[in-house]
C-alpha atoms as a PDB file:
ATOM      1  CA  UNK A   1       0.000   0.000   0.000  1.00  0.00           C
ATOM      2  CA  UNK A   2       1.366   3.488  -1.268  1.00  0.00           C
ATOM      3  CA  UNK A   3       1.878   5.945   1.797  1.00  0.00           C
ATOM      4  CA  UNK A   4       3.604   8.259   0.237  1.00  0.00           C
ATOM      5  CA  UNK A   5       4.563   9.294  -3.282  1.00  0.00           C
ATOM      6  CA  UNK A   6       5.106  12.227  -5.911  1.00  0.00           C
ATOM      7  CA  UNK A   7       6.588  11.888  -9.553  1.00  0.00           C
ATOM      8  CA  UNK A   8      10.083  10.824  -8.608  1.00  0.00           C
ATOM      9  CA  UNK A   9       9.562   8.618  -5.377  1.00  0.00           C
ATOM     10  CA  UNK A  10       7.244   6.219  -3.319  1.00  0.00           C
ATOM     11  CA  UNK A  11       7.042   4.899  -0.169  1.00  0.00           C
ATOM     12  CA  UNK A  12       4.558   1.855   0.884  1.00  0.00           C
ATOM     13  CA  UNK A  13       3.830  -0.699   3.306  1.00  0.00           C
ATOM     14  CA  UNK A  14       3.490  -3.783   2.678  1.00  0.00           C
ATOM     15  CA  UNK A  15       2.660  -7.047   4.509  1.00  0.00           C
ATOM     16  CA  UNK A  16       3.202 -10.738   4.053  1.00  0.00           C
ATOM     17  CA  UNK A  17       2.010 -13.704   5.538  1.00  0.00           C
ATOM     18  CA  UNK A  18       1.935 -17.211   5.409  1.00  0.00           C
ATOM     19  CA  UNK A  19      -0.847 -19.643   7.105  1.00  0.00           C
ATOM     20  CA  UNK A  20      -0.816 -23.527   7.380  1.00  0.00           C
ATOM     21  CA  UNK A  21      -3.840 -25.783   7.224  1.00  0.00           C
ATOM     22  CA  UNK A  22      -4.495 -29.286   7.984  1.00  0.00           C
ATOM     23  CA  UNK A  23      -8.135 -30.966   8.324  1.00  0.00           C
ATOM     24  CA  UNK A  24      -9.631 -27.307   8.414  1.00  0.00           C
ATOM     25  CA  UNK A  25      -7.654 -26.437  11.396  1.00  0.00           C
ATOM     26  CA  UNK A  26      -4.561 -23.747  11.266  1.00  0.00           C
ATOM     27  CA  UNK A  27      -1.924 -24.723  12.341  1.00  0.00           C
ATOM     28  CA  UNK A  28       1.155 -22.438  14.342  1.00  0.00           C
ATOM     29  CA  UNK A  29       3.919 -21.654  12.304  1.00  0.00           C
ATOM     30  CA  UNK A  30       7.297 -22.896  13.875  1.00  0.00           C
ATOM     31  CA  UNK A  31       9.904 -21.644  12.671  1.00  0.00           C
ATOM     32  CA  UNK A  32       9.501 -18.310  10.759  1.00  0.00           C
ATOM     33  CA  UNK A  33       7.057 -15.513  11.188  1.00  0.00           C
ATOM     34  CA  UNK A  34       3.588 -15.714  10.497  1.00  0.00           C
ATOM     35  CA  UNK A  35       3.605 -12.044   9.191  1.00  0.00           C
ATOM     36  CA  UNK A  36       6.470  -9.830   8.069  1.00  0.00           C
ATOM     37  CA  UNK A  37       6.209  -6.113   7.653  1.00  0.00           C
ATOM     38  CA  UNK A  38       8.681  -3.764   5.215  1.00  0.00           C
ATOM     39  CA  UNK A  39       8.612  -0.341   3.983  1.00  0.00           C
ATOM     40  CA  UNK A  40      10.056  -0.016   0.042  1.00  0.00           C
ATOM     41  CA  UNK A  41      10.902   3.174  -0.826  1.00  0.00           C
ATOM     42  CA  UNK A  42      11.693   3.893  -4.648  1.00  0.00           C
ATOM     43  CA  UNK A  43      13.295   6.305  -6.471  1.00  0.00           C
ATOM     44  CA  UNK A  44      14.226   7.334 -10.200  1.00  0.00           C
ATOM     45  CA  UNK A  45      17.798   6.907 -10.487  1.00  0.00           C
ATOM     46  CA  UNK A  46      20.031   8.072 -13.319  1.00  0.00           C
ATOM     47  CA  UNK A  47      23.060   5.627 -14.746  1.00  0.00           C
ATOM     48  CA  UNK A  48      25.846   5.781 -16.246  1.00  0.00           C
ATOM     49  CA  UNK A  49      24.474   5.305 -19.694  1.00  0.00           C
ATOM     50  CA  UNK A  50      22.335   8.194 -19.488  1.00  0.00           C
ATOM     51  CA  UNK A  51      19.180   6.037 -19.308  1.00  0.00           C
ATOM     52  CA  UNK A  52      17.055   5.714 -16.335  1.00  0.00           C
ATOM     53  CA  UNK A  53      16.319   2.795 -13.695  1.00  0.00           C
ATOM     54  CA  UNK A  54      13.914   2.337 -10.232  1.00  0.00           C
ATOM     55  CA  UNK A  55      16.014   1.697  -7.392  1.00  0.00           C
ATOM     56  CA  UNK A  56      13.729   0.135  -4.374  1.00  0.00           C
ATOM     57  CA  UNK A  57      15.155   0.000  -1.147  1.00  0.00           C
ATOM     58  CA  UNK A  58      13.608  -2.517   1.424  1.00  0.00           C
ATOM     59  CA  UNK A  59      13.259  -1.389   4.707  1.00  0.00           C
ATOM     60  CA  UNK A  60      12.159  -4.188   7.630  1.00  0.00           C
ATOM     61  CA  UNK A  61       9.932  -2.750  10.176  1.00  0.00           C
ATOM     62  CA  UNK A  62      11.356  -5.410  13.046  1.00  0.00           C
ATOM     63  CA  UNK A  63      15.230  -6.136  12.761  1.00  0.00           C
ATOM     64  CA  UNK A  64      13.956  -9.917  13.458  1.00  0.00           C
ATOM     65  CA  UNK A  65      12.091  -9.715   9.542  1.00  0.00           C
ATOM     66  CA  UNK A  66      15.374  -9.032   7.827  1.00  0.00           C
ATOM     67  CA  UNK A  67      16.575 -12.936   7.383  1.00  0.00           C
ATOM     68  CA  UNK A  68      12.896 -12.673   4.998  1.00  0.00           C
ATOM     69  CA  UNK A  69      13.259 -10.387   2.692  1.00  0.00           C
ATOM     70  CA  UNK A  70      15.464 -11.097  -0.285  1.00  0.00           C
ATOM     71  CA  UNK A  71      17.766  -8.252  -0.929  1.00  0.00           C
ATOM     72  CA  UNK A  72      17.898  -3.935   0.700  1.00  0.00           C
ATOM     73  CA  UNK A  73      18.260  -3.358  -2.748  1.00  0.00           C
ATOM     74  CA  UNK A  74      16.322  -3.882  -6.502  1.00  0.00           C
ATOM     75  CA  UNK A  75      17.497  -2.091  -9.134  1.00  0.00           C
ATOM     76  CA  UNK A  76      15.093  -2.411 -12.669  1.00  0.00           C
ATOM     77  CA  UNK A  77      15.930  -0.444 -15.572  1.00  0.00           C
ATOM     78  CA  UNK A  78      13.131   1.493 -17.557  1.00  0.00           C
ATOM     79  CA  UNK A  79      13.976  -0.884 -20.770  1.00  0.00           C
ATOM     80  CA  UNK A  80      13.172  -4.120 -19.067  1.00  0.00           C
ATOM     81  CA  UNK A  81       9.684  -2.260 -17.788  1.00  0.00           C
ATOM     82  CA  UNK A  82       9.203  -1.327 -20.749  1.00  0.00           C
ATOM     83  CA  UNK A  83      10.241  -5.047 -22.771  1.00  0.00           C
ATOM     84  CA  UNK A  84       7.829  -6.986 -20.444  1.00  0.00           C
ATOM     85  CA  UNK A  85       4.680  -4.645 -20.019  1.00  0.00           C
ATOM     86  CA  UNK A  86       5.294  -2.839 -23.463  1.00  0.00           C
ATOM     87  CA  UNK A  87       4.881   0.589 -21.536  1.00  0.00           C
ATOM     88  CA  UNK A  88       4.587   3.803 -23.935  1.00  0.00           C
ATOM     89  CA  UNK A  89       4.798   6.068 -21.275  1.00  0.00           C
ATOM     90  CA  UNK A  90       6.320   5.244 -17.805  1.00  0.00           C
ATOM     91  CA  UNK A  91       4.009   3.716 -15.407  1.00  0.00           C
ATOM     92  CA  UNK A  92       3.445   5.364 -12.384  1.00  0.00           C
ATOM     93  CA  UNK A  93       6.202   5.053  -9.031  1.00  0.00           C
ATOM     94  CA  UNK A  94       4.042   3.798  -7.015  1.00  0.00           C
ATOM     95  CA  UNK A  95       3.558   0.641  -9.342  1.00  0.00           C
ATOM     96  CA  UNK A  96       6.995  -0.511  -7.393  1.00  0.00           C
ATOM     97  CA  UNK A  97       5.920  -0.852  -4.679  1.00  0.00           C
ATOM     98  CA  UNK A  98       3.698  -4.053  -6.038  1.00  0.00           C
ATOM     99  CA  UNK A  99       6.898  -5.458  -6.954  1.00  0.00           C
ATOM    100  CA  UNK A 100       8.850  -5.037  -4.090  1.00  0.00           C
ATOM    101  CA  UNK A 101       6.308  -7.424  -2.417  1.00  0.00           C
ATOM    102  CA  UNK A 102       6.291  -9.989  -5.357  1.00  0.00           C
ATOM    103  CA  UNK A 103       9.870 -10.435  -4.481  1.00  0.00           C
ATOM    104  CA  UNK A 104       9.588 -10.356  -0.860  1.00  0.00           C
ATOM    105  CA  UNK A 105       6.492 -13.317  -1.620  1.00  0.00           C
ATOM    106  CA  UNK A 106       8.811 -15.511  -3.574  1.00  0.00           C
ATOM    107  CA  UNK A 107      11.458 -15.222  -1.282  1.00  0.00           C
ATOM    108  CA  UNK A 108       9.279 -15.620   2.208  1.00  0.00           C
ATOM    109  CA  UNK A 109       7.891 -18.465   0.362  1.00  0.00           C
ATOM    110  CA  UNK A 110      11.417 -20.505  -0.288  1.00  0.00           C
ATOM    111  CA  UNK A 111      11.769 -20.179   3.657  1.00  0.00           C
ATOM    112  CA  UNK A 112       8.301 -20.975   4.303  1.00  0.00           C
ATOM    113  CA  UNK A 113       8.875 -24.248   2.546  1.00  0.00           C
ATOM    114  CA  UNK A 114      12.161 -24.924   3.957  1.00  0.00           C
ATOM    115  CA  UNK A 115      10.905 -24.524   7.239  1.00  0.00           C
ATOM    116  CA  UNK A 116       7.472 -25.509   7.653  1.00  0.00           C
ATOM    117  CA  UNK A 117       6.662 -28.159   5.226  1.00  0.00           C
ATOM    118  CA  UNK A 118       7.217 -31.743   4.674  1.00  0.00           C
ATOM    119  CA  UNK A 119       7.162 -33.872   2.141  1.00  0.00           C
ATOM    120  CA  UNK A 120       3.941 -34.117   0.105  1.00  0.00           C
ATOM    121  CA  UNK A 121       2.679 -30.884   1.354  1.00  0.00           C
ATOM    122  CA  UNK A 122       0.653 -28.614  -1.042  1.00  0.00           C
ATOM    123  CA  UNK A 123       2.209 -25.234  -1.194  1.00  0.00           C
ATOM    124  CA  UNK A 124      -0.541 -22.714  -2.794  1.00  0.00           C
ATOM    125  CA  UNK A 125       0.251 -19.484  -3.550  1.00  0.00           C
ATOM    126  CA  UNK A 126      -1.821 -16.652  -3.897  1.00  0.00           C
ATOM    127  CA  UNK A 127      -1.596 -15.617  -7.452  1.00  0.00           C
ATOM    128  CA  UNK A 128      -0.382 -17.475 -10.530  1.00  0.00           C
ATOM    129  CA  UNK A 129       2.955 -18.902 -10.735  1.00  0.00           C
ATOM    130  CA  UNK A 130       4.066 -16.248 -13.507  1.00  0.00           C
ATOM    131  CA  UNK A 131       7.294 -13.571 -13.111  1.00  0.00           C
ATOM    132  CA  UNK A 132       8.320 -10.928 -14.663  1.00  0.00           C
ATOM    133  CA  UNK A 133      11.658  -9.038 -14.404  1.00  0.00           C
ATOM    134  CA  UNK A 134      15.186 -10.909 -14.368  1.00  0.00           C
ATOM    135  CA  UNK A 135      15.948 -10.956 -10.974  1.00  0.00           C
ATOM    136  CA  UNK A 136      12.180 -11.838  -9.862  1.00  0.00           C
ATOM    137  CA  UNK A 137      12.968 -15.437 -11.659  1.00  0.00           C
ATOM    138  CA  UNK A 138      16.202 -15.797  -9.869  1.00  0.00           C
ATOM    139  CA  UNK A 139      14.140 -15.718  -6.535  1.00  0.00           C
ATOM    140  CA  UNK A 140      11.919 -18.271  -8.080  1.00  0.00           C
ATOM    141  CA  UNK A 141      14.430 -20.786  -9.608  1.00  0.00           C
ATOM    142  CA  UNK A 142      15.537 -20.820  -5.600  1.00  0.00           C
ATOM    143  CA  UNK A 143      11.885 -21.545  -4.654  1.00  0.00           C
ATOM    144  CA  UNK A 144      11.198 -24.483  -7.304  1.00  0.00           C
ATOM    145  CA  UNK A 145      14.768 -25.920  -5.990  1.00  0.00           C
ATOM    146  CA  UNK A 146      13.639 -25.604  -2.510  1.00  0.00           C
ATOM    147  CA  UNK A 147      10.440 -27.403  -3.128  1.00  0.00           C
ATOM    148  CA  UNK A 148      11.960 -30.059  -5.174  1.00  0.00           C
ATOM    149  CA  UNK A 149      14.288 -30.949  -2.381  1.00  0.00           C
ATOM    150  CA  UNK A 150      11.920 -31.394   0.232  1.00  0.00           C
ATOM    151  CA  UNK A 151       9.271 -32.736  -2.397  1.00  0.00           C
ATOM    152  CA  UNK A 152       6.622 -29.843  -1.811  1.00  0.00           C
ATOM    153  CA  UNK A 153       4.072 -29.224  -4.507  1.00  0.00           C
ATOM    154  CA  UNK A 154       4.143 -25.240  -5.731  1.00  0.00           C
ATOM    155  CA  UNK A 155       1.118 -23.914  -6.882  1.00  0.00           C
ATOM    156  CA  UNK A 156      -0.666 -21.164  -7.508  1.00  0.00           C
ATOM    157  CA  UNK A 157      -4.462 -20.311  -7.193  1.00  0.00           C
ATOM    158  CA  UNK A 158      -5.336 -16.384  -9.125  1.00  0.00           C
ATOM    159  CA  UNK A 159      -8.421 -14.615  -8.150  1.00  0.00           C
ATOM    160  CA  UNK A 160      -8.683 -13.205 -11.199  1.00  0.00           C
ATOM    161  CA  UNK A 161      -7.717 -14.335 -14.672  1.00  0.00           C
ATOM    162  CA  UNK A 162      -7.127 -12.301 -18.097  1.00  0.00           C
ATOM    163  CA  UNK A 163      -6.588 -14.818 -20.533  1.00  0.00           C
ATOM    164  CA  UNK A 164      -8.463 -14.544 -23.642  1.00  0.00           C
ATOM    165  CA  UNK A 165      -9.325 -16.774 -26.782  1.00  0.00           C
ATOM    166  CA  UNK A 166      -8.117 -15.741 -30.254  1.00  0.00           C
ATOM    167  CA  UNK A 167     -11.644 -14.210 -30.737  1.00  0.00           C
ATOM    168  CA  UNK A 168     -11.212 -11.717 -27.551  1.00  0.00           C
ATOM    169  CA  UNK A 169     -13.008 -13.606 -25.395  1.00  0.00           C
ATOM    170  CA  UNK A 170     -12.580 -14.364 -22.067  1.00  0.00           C
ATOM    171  CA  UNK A 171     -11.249 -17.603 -21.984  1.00  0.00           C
ATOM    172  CA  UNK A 172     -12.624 -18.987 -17.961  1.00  0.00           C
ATOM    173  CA  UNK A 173     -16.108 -16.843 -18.752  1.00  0.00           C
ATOM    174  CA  UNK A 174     -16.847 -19.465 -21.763  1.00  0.00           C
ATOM    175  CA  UNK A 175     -15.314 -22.828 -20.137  1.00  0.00           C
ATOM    176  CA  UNK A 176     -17.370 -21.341 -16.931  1.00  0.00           C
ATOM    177  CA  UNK A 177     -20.523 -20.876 -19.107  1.00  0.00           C
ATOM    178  CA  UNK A 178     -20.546 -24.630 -20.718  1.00  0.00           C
ATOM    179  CA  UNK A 179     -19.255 -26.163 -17.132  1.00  0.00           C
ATOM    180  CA  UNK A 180     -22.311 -24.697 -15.392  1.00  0.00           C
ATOM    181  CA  UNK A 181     -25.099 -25.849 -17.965  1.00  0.00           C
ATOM    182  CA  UNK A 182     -23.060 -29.539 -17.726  1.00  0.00           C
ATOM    183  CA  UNK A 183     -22.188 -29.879 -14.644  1.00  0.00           C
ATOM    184  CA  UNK A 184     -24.761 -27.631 -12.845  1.00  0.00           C
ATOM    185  CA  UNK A 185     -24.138 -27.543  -8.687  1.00  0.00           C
ATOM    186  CA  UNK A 186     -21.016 -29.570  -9.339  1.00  0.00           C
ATOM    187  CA  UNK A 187     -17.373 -29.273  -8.582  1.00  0.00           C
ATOM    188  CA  UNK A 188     -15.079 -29.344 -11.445  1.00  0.00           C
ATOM    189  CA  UNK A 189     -11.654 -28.846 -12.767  1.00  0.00           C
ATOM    190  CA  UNK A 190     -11.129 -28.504 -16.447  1.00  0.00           C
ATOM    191  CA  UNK A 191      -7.337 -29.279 -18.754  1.00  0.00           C
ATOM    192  CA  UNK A 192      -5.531 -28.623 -20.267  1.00  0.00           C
ATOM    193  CA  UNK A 193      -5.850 -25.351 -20.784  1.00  0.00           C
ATOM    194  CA  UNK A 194      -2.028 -24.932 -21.959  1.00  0.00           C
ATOM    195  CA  UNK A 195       1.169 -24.926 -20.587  1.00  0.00           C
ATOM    196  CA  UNK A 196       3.775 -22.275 -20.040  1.00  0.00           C
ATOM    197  CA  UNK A 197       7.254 -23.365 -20.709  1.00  0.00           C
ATOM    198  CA  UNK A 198       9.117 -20.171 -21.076  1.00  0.00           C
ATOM    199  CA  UNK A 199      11.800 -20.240 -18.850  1.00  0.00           C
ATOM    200  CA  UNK A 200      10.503 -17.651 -16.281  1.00  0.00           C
ATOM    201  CA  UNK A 201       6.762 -19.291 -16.495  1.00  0.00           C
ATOM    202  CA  UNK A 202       6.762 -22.948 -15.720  1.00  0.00           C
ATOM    203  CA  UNK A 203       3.214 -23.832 -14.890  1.00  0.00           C
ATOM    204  CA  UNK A 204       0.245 -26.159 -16.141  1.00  0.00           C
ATOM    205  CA  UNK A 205      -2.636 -24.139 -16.365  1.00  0.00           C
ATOM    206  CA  UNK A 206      -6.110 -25.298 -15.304  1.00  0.00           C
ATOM    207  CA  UNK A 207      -9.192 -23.890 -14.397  1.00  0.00           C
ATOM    208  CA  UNK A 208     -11.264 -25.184 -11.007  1.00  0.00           C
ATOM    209  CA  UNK A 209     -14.122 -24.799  -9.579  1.00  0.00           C
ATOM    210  CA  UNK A 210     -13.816 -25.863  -5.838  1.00  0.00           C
ATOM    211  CA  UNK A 211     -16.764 -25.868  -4.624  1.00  0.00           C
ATOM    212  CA  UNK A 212     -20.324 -26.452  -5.856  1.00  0.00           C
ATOM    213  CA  UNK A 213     -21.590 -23.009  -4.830  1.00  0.00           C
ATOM    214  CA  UNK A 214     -18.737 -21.410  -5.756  1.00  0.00           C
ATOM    215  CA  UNK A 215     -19.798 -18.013  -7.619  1.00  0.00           C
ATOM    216  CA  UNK A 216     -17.053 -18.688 -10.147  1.00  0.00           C
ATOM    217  CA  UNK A 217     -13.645 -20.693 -11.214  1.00  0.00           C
ATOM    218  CA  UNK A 218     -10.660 -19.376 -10.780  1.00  0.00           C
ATOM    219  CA  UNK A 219      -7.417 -20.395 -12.511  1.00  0.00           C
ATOM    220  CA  UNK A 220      -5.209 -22.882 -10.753  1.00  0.00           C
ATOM    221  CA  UNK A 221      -1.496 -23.547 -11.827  1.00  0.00           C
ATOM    222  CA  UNK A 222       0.899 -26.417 -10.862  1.00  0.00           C
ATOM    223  CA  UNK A 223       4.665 -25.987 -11.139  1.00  0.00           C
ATOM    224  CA  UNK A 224       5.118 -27.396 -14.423  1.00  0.00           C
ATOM    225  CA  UNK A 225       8.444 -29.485 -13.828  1.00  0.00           C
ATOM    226  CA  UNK A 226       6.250 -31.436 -11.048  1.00  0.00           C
ATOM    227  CA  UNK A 227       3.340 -31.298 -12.807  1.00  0.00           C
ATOM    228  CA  UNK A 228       4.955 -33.610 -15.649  1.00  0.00           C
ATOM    229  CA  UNK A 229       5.463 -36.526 -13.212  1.00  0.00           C
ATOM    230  CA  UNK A 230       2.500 -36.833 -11.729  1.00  0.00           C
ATOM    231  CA  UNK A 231      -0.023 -38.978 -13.165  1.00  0.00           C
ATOM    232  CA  UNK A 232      -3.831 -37.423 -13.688  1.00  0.00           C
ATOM    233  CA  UNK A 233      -5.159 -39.029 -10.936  1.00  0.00           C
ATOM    234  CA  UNK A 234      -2.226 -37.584  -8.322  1.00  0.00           C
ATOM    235  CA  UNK A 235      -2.944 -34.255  -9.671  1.00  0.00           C
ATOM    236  CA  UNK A 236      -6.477 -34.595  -8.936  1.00  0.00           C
ATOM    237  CA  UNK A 237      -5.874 -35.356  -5.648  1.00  0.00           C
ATOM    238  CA  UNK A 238      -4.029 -32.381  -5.735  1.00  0.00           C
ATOM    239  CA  UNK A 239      -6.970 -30.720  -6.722  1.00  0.00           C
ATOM    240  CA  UNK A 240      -9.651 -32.369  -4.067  1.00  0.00           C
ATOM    241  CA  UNK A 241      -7.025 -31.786  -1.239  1.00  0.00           C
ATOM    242  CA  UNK A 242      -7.411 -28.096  -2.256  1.00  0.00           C
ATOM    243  CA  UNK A 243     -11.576 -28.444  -2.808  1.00  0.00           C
ATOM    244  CA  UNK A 244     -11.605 -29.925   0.817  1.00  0.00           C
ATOM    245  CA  UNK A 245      -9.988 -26.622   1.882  1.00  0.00           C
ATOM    246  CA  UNK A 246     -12.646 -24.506   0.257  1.00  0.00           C
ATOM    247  CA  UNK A 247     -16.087 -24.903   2.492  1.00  0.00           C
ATOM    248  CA  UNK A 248     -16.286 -21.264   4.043  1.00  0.00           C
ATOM    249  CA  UNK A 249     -19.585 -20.025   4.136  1.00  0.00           C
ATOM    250  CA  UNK A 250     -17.884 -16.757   3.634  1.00  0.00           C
ATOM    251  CA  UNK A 251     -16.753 -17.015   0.427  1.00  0.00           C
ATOM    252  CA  UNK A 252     -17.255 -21.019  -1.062  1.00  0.00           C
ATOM    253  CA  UNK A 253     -14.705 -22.573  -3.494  1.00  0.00           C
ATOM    254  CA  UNK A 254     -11.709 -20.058  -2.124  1.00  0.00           C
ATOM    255  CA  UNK A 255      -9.128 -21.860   0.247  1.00  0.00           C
ATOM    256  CA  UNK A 256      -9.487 -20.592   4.105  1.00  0.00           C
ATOM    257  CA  UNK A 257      -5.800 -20.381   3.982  1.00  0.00           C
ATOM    258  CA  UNK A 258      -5.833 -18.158   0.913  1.00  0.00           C
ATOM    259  CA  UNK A 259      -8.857 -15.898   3.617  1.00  0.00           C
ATOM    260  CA  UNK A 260      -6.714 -15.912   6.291  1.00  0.00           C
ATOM    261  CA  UNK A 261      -3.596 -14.485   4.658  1.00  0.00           C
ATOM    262  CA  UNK A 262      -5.176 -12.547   3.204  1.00  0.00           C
ATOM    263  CA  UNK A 263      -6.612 -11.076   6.059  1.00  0.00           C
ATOM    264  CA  UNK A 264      -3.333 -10.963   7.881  1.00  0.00           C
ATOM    265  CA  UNK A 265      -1.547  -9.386   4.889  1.00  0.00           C
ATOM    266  CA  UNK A 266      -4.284  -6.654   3.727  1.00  0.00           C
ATOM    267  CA  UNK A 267      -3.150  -3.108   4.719  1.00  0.00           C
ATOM    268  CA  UNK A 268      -6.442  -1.355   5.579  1.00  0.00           C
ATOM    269  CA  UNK A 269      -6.981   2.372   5.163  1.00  0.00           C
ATOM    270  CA  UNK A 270      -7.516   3.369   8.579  1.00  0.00           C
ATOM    271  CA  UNK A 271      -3.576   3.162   9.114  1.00  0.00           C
ATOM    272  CA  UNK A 272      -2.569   4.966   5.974  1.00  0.00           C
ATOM    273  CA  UNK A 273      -2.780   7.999   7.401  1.00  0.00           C
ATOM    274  CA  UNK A 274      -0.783   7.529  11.018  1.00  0.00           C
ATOM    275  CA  UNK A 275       1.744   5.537   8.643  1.00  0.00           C
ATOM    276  CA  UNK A 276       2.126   8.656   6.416  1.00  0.00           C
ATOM    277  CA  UNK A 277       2.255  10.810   9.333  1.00  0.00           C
ATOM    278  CA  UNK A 278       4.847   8.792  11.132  1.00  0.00           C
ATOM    279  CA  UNK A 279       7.325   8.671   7.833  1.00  0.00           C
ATOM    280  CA  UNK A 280       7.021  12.227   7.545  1.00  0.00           C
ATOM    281  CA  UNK A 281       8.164  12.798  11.064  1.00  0.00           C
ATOM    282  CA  UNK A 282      11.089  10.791  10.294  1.00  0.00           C
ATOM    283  CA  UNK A 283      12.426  13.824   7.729  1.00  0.00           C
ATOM    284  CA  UNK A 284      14.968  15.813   9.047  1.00  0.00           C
ATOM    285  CA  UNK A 285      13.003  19.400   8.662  1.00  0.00           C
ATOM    286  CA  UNK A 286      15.460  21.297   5.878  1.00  0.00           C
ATOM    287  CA  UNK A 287      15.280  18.492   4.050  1.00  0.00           C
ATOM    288  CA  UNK A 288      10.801  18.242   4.069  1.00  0.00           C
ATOM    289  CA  UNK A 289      10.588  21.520   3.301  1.00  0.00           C
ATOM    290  CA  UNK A 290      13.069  21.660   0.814  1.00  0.00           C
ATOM    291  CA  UNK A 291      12.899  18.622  -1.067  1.00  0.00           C
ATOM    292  CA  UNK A 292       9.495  16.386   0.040  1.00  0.00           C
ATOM    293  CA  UNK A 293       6.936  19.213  -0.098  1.00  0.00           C
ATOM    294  CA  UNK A 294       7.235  20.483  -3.356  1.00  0.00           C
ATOM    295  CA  UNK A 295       6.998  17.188  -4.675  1.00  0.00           C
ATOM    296  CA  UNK A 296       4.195  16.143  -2.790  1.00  0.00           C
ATOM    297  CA  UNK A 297       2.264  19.600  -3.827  1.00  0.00           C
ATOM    298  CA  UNK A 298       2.949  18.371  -7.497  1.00  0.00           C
ATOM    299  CA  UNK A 299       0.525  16.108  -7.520  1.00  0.00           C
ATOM    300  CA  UNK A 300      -1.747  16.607  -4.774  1.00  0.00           C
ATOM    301  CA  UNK A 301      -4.262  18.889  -6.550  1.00  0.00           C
ATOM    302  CA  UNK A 302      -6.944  15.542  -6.426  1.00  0.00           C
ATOM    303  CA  UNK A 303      -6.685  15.296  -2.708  1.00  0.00           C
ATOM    304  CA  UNK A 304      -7.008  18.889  -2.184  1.00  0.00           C
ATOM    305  CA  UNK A 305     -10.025  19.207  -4.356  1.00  0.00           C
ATOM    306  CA  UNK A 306     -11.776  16.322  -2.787  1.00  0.00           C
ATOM    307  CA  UNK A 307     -11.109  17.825   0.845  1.00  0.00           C
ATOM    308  CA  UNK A 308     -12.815  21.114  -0.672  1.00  0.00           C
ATOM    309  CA  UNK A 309     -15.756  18.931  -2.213  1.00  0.00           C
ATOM    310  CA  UNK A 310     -16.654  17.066   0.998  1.00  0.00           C
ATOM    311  CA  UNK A 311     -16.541  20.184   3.162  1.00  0.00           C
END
């Protein structure tokens, strides 16, 4: 969550957990933290060749979370943005902030497995199993090798999906659509839908639907490297060991793990503000008025109208 930001810098928060079930019963984490909490504060910095990259500085709130984040510094040039999300214009700072916790989750993750999980565990993530940027898929690489040596399943559960069909439609809407008029009130999974085998996206891609009054599917992937040993039937158990997981009344066919991280990890609004007041205390006064205020005022103009507007 953005605290902070102007053209030329941002500051967020940002939370991660991790949660264990068994038999619909959490379990205590043993080893490692059950939430971790970081600050990421990036800026535009100029290099040597003239061009321009975002350097994003991690910054544990508890000296205790530092063994859990991957690196105090990420450094991603404006030409690799601009390669993988085809960027005319640059995206916003405060987009960074999104990817200093994708890192952080793929590295918390390698020591969640390492510590916490045993053989044949299922190890879902929230999101798909897809990177991005160069070092991102370093951090993952360690992850799949992680799981492999303690035989851990990765996989990833997304609860939203943007794939299309070569017509421009969306892809889950129409499997959804003929699932529901064949298999009305029914669990189902349906594959294969394909299989990414880039070298930075190694998943088998299906689509589930975990519960029978789920209000929709959502797209499930298995780590692609495990999911070519495993016979159909050991993948569906994969599959029904998730389903099992998936009964709250709350919200039917999503994982209670997937809830409760979720609810551990969400940054709510009511703390935005003593956050932002709190890292503005933290300037040394020249320096606010100087250099932090102007750039604030840049592009505050919204906020200042809307405080005008509700008054």
């Amino acid at each position: 969550a953005s605290i902070l930001s102007a053209a030329d810098f941002s500051i967020s928060l940002t939370r991660i957990a991790g949660a264990i079930f068994e038999d619909d019963s959490i379990i205590d984490l043993e080893e490692i933290p059950e939430v971790i909490e970081f600050y990421s504060a990036t800026i535009l910095e100029p290099l040597d060749d003239g061009k321009i990259a975002y350097n994003i500085q991690l910054f544990p709130r508890e000296p205790e979370f530092k063994e859990f984040l991957p690196t105090e510094e990420i450094i991603i040039k404006m030409d690799e943005v601009r390669m993988l999300w085809g960027f005319r214009f640059r995206p916003t700072i405060e987009t960074f902030g999104g990817v200093a916790m994708r890192f952080a989750e793929w590295f918390y993750a390698t020591k969640f497995i390492e510590n916490e999980l045993e053989k044949g565990d299922i190890f879902v993530r929230d999101g798909s199993l897809q990177t991005g940027y160069k070092d991102e898929i370093l951090l993952v690489k360690d992850l799949h090798s992680m799981a492999q040596e303690k035989n851990v399943y990765i996989t990833g559960l997304s609860k939203s999906c943007r794939l299309i069909t070569k017509n421009g439609d969306s892809l889950i809407s129409l499997i959804d659509m003929i699932a529901s008029e064949k298999y009305p009130k029914e669990k189902w999974y349906y594959h294969p839908i394909y299989k990414m085998t880039k070298a930075d996206n190694l998943a088998d891609v299906y689509f589930v639907k975990l519960h029978k009054e789920a209000r929709s599917p959502f797209r499930f992937d298995i780590f692609l490297d495990q999911s070519n040993k495993l016979s159909q039937q050991e993948k569906e158990v994969i599959i029904t060991n998730l389903a099992s997981n998936s009964n709250a009344l709350s919200f039917p066919g999503y994982p209670y793990g997937l809830i409760k991280v979720d609810q551990l990890s969400r940054v709510g609004k009511r703390e935005m503000e003593p956050q932002k007041i709190q890292i503005l205390s933290e300037f040394d006064p020249n320096i606010y008025e100087k250099y932090i205020l102007p750039r604030i005022r840049s592009i505050d103009a919204h906020d200042l109208l809307n405080a005008i507007r509700k008054n």
